[in-house]
PDB file of N, CA and C in Angstrom:
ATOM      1  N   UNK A   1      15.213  -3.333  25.303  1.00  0.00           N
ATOM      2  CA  UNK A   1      15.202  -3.957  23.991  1.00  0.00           C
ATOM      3  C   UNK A   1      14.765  -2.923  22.953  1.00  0.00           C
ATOM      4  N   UNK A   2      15.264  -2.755  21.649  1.00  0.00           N
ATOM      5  CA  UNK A   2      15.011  -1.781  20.709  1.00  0.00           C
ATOM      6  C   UNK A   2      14.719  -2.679  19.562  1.00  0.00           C
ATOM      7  N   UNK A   3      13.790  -2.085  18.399  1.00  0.00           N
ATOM      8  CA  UNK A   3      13.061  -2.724  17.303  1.00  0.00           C
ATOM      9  C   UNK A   3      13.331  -1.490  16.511  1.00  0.00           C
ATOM     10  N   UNK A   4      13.774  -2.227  15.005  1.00  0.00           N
ATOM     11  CA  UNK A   4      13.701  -1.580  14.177  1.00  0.00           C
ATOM     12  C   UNK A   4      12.626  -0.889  13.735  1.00  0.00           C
ATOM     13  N   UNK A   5      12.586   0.171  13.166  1.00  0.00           N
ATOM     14  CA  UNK A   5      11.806   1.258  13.032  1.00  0.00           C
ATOM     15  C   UNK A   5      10.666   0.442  11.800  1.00  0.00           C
ATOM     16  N   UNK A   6      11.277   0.225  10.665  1.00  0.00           N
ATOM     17  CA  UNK A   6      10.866  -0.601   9.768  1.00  0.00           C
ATOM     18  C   UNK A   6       9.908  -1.885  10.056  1.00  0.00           C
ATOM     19  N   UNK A   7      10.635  -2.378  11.018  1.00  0.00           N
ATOM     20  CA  UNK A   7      10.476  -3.944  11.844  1.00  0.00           C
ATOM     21  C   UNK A   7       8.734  -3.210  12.443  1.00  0.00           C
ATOM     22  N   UNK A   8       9.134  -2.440  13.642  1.00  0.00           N
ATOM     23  CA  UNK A   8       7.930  -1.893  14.123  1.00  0.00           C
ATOM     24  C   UNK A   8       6.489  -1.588  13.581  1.00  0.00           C
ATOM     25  N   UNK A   9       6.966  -1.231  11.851  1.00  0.00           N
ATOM     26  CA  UNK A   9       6.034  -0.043  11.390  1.00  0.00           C
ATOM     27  C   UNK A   9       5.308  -1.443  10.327  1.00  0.00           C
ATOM     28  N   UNK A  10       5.966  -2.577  10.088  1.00  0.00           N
ATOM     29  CA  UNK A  10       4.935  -3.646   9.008  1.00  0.00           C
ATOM     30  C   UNK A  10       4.456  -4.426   9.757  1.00  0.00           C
ATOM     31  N   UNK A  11       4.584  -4.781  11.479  1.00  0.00           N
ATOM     32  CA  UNK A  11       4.386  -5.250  12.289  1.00  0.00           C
ATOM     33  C   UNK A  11       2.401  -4.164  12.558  1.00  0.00           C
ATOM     34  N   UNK A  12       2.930  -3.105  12.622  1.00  0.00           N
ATOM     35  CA  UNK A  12       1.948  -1.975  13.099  1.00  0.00           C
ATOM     36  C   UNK A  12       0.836  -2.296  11.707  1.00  0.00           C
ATOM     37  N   UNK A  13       0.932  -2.487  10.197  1.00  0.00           N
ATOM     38  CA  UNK A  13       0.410  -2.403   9.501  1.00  0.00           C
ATOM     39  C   UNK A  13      -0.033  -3.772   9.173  1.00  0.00           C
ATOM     40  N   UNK A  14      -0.112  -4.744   9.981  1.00  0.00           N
ATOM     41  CA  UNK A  14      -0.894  -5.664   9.740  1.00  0.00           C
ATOM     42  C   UNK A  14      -2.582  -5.580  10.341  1.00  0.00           C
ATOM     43  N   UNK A  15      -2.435  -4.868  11.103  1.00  0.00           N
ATOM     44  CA  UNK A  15      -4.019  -4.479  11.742  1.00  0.00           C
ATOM     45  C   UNK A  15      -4.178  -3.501  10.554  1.00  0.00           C
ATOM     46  N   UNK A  16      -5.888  -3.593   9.766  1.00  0.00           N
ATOM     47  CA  UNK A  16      -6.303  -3.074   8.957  1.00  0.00           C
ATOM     48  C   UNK A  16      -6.675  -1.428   8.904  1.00  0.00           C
ATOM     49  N   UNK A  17      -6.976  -1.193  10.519  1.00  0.00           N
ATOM     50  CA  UNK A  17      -7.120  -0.024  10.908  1.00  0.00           C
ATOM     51  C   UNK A  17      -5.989   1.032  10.914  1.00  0.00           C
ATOM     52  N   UNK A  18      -5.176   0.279  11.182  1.00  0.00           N
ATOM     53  CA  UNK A  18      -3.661   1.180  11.462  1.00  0.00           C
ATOM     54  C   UNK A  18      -3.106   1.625   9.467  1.00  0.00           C
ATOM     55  N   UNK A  19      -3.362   0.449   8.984  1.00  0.00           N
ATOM     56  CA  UNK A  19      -3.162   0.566   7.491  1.00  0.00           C
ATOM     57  C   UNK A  19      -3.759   1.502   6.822  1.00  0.00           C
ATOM     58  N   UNK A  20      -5.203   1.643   7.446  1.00  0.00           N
ATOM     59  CA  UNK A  20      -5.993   3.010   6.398  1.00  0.00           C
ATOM     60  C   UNK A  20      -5.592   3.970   7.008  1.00  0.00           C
ATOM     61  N   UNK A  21      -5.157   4.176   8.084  1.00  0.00           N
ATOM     62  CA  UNK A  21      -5.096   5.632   8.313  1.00  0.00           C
ATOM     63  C   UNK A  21      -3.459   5.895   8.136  1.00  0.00           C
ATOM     64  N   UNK A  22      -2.719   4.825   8.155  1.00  0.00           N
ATOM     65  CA  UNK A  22      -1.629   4.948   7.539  1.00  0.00           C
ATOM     66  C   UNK A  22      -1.662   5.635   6.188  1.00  0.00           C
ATOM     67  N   UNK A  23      -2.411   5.065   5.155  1.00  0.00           N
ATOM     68  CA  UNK A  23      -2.240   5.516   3.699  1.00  0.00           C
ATOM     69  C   UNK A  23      -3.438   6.831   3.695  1.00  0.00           C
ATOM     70  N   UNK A  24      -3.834   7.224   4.829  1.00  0.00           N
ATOM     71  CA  UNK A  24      -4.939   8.315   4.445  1.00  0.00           C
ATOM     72  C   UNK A  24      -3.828   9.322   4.876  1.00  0.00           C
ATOM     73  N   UNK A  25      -3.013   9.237   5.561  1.00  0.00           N
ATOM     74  CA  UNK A  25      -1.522  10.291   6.324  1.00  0.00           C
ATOM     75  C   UNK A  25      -1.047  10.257   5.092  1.00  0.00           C
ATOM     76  N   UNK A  26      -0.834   9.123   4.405  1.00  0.00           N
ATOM     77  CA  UNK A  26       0.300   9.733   3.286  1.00  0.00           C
ATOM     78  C   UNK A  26      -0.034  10.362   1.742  1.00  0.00           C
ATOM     79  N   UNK A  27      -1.634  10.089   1.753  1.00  0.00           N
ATOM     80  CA  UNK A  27      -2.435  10.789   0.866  1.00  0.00           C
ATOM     81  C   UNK A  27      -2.620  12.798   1.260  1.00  0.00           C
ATOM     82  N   UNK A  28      -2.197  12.599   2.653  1.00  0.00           N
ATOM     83  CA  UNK A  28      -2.458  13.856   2.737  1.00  0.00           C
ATOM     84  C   UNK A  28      -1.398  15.065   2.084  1.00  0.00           C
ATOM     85  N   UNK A  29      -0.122  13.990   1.613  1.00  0.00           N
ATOM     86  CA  UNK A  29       1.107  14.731   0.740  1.00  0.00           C
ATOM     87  C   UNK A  29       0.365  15.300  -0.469  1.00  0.00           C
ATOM     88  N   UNK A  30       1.054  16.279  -1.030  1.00  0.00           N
ATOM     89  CA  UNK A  30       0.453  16.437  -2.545  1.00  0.00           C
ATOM     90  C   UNK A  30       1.034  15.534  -3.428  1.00  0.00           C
ATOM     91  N   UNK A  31       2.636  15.484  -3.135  1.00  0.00           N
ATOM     92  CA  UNK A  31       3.210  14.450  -3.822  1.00  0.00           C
ATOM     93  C   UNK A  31       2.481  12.731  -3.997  1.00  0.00           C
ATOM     94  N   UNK A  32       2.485  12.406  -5.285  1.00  0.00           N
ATOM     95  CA  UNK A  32       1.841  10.654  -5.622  1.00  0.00           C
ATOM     96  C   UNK A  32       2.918   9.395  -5.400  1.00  0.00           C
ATOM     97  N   UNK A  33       4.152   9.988  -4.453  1.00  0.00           N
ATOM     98  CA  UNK A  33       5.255   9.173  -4.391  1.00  0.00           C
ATOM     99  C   UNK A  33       5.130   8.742  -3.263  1.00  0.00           C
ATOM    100  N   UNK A  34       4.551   9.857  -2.325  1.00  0.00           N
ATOM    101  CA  UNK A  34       3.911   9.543  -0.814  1.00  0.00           C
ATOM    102  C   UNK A  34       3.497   8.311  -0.968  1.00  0.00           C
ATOM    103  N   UNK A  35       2.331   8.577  -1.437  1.00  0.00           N
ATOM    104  CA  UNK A  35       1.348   7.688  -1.218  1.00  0.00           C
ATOM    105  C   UNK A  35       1.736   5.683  -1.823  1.00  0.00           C
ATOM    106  N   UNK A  36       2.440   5.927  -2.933  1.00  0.00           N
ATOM    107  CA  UNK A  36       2.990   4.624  -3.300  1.00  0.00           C
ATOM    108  C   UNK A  36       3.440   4.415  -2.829  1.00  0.00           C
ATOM    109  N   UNK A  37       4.775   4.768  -2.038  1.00  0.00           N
ATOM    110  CA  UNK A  37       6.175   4.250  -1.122  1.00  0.00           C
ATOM    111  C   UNK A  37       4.624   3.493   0.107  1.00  0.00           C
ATOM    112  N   UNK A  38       3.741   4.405   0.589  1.00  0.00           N
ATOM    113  CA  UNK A  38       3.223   3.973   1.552  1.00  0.00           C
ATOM    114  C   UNK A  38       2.450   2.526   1.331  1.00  0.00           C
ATOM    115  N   UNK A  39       1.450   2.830  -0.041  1.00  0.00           N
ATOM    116  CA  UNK A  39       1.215   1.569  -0.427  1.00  0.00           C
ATOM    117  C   UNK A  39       1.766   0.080  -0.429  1.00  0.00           C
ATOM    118  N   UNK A  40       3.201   0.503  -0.684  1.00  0.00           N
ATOM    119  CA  UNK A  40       4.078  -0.732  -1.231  1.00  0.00           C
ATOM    120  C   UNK A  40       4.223  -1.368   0.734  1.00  0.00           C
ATOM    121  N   UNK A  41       4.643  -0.417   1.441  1.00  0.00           N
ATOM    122  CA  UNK A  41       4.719  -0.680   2.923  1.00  0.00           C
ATOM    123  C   UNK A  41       3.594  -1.590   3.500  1.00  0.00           C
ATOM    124  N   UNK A  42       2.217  -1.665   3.204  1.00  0.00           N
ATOM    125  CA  UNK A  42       1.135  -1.938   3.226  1.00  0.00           C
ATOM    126  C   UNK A  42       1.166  -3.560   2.684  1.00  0.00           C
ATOM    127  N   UNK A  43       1.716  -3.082   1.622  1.00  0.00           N
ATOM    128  CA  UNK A  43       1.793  -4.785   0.784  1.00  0.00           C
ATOM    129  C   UNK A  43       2.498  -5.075   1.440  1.00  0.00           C
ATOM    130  N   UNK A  44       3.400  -5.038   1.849  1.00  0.00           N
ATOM    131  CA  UNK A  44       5.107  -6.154   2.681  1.00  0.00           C
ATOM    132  C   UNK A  44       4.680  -6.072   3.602  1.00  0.00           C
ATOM    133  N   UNK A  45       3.284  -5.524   4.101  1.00  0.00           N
ATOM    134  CA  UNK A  45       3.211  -5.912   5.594  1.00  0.00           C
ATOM    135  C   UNK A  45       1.898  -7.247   5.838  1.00  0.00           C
ATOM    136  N   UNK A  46       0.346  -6.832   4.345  1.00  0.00           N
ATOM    137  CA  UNK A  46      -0.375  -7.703   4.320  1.00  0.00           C
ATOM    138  C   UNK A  46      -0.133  -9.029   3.513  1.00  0.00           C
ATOM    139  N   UNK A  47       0.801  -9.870   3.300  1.00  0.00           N
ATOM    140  CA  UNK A  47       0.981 -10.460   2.580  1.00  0.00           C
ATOM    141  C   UNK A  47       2.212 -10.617   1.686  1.00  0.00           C
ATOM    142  N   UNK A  48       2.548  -9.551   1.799  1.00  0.00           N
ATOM    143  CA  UNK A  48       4.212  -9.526   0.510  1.00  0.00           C
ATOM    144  C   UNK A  48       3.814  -9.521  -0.814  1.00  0.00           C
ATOM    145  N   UNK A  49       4.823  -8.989  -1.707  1.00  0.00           N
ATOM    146  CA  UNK A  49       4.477  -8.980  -3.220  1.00  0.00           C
ATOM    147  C   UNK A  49       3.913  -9.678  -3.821  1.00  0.00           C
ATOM    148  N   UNK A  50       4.027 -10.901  -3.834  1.00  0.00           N
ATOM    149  CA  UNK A  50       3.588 -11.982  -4.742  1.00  0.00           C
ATOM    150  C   UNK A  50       2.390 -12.056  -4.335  1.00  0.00           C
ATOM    151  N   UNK A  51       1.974 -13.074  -2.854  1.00  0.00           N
ATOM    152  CA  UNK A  51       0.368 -12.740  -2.586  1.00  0.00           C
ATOM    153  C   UNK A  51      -0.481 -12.069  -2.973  1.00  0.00           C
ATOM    154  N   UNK A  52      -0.004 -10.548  -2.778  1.00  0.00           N
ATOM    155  CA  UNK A  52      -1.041  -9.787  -2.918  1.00  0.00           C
ATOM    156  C   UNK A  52      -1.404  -9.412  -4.487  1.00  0.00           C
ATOM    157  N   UNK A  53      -0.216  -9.576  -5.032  1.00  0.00           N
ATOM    158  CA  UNK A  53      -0.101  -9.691  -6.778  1.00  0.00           C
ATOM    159  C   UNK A  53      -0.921 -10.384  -7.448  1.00  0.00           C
ATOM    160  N   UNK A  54      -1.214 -11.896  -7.009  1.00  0.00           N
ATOM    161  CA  UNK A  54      -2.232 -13.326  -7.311  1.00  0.00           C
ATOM    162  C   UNK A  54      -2.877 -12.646  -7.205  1.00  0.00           C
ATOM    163  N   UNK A  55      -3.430 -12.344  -5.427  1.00  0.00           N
ATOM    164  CA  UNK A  55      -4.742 -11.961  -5.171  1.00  0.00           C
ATOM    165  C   UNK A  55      -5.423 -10.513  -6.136  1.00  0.00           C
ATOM    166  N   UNK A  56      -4.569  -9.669  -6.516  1.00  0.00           N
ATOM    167  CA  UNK A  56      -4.898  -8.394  -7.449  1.00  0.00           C
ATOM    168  C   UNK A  56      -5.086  -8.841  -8.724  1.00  0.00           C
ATOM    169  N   UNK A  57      -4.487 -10.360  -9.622  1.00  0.00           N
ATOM    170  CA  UNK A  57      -4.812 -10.593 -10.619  1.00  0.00           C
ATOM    171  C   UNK A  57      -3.389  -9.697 -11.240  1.00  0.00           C
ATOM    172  N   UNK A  58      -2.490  -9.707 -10.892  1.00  0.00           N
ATOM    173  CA  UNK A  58      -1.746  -8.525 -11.769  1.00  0.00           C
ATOM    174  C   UNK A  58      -0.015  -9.875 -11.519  1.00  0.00           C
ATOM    175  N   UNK A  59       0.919  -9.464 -12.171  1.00  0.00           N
ATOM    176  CA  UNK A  59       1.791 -10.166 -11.680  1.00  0.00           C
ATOM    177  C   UNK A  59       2.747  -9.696 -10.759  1.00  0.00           C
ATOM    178  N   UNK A  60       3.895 -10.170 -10.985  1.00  0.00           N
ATOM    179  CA  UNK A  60       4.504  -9.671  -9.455  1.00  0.00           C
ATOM    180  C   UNK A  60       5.401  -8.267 -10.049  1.00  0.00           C
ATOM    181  N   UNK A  61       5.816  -8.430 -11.368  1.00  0.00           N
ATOM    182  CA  UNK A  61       6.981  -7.736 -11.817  1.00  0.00           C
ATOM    183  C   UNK A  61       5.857  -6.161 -11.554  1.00  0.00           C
ATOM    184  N   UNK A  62       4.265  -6.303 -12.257  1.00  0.00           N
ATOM    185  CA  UNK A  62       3.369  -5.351 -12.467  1.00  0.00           C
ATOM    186  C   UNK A  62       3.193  -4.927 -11.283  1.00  0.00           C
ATOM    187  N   UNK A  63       3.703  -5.467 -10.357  1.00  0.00           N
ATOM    188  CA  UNK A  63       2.495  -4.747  -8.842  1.00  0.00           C
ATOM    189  C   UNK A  63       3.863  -3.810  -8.271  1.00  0.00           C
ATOM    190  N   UNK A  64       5.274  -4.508  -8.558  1.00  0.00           N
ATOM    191  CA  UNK A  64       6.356  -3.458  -8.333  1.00  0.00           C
ATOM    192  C   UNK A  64       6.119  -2.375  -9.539  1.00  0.00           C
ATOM    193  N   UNK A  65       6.020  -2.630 -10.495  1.00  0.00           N
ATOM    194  CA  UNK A  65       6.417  -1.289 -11.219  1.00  0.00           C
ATOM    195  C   UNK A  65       5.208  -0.314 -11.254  1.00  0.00           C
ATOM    196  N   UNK A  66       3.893  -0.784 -10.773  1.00  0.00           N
ATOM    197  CA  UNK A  66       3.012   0.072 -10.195  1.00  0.00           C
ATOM    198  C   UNK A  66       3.604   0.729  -8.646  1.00  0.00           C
ATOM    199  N   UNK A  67       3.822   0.250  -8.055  1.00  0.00           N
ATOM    200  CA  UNK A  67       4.412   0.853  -6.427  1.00  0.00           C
ATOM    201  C   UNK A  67       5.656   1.353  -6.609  1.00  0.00           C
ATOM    202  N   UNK A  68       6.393   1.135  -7.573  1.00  0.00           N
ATOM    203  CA  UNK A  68       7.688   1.829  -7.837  1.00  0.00           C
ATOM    204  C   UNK A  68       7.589   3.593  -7.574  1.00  0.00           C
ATOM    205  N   UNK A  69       7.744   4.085  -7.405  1.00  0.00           N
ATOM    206  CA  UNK A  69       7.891   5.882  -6.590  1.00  0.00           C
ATOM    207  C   UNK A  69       8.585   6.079  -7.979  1.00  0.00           C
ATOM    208  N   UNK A  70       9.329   5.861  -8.612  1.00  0.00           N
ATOM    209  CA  UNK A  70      10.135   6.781  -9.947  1.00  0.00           C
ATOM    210  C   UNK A  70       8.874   6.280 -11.192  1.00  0.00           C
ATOM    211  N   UNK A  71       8.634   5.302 -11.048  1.00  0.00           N
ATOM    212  CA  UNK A  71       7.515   5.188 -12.614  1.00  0.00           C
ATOM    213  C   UNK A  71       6.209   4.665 -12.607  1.00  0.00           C
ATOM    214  N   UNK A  72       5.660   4.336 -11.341  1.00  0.00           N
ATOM    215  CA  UNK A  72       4.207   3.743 -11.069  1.00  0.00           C
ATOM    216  C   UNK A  72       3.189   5.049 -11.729  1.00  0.00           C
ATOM    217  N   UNK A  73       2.541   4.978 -12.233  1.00  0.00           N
ATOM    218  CA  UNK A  73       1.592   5.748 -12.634  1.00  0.00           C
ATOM    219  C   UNK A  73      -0.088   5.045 -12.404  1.00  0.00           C
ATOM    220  N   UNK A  74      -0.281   4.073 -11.293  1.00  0.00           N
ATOM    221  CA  UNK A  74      -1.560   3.282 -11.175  1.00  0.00           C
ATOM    222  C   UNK A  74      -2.669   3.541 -11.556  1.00  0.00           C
ATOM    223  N   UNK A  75      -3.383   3.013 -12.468  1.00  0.00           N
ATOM    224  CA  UNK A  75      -4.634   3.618 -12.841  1.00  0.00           C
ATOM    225  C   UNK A  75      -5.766   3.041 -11.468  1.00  0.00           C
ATOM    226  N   UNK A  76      -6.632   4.210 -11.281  1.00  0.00           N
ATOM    227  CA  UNK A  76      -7.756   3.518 -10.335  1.00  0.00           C
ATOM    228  C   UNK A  76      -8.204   1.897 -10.058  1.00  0.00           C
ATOM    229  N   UNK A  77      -8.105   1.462 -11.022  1.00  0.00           N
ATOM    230  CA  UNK A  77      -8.674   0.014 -11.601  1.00  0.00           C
ATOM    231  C   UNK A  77      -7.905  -0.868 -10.428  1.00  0.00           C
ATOM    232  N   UNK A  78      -6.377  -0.652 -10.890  1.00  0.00           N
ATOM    233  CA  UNK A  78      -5.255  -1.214 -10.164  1.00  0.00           C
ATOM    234  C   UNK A  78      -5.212  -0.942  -9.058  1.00  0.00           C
ATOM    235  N   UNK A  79      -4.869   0.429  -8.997  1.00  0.00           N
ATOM    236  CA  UNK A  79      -4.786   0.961  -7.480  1.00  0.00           C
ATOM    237  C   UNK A  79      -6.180  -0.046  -6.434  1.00  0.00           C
ATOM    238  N   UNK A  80      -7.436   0.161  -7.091  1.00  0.00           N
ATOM    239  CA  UNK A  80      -8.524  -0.372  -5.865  1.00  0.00           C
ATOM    240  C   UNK A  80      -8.295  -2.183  -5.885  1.00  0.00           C
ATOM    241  N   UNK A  81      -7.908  -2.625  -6.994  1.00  0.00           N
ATOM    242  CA  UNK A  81      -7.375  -4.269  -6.843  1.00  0.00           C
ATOM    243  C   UNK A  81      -6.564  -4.488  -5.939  1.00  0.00           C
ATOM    244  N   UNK A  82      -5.410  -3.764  -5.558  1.00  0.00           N
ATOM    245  CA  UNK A  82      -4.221  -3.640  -4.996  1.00  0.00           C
ATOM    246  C   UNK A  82      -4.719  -3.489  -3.725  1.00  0.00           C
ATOM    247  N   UNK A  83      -5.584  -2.665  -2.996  1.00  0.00           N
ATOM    248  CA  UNK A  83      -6.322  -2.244  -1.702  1.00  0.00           C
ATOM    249  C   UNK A  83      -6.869  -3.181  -1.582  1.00  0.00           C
ATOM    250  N   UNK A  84      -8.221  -3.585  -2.357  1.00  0.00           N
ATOM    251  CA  UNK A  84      -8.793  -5.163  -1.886  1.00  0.00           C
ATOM    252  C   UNK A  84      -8.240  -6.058  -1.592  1.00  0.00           C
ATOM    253  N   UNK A  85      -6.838  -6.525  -2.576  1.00  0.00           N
ATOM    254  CA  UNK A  85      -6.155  -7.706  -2.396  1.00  0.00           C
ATOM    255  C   UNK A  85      -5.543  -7.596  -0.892  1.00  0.00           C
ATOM    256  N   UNK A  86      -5.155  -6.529  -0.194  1.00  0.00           N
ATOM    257  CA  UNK A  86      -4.808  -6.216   1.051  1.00  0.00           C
ATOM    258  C   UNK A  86      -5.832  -6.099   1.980  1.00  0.00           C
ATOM    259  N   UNK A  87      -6.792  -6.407   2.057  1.00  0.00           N
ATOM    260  CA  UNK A  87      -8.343  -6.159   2.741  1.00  0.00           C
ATOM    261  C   UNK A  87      -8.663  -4.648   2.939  1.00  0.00           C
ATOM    262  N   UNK A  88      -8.690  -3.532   2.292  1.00  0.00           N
ATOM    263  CA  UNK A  88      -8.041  -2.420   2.368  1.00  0.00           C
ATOM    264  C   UNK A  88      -9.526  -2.116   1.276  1.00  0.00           C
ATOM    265  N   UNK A  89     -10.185  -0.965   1.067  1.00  0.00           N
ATOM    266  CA  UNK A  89     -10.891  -0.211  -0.214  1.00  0.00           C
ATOM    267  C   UNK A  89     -10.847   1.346  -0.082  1.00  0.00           C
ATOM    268  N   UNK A  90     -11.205   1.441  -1.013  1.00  0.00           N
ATOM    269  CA  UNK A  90     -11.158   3.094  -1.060  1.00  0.00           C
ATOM    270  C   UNK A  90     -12.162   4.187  -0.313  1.00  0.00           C
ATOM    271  N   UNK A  91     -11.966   5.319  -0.025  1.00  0.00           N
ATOM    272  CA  UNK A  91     -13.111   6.119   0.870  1.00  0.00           C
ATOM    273  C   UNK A  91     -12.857   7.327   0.137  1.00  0.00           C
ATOM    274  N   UNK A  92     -14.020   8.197   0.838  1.00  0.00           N
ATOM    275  CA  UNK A  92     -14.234   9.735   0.588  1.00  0.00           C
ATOM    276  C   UNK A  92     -14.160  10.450   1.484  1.00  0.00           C
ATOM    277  N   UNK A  93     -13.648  11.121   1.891  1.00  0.00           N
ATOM    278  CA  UNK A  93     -14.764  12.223   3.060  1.00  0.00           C
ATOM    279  C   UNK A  93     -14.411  13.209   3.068  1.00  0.00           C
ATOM    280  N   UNK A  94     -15.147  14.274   3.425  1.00  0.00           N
ATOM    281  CA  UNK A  94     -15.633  15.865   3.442  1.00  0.00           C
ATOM    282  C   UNK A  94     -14.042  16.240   3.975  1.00  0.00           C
ATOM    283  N   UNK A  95     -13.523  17.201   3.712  1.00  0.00           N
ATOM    284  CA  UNK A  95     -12.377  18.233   3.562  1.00  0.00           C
ATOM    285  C   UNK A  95     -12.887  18.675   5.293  1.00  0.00           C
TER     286      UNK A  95
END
């Protein structure tokens, strides 16, 4: 039996653990397109757009055109609403 790659990978990102280190891999790009495409993956996997949109306080059209890869520009504010609303927060650590 074979599973879509896609299928596999929002399936994989419903455990919270697999999710941070998911988006800490794609933070490790320099590129900020990484990291949104990955974000948005995160959302369609904890909840889907809209949910997590309510839960961020933002609407639905706002939480795509923040995760959008050609024009999201997220300010922190958003970006850490967007992580909470996914059970998800932000970290630091030493290089």
């Amino acid at each position: 039996m074979t599973i879509k790659h896609d299928d596999w990978l929002l399936e994989q990102l419903k455990d919270a653990e697999f999710a941070a280190e998911f988006l800490n891999a794609a933070n490790e790009d320099d590129d900020p397109k990484t990291y949104l495409t990955a974000l948005r993956k995160v959302v369609e996997a904890r909840g889907g757009m809209a949910l997590v949109a309510e839960k961020a306080h933002l609407s639905r059209e706002t939480l795509y055109r923040t995760l959008s890869s050609a024009r999201g520009t997220p300010t922190i504010k958003t970006l850490n609403a967007v992580l909470k609303a996914t059970g998800l927060k932000f970290g630091v650590s030493a290089q």
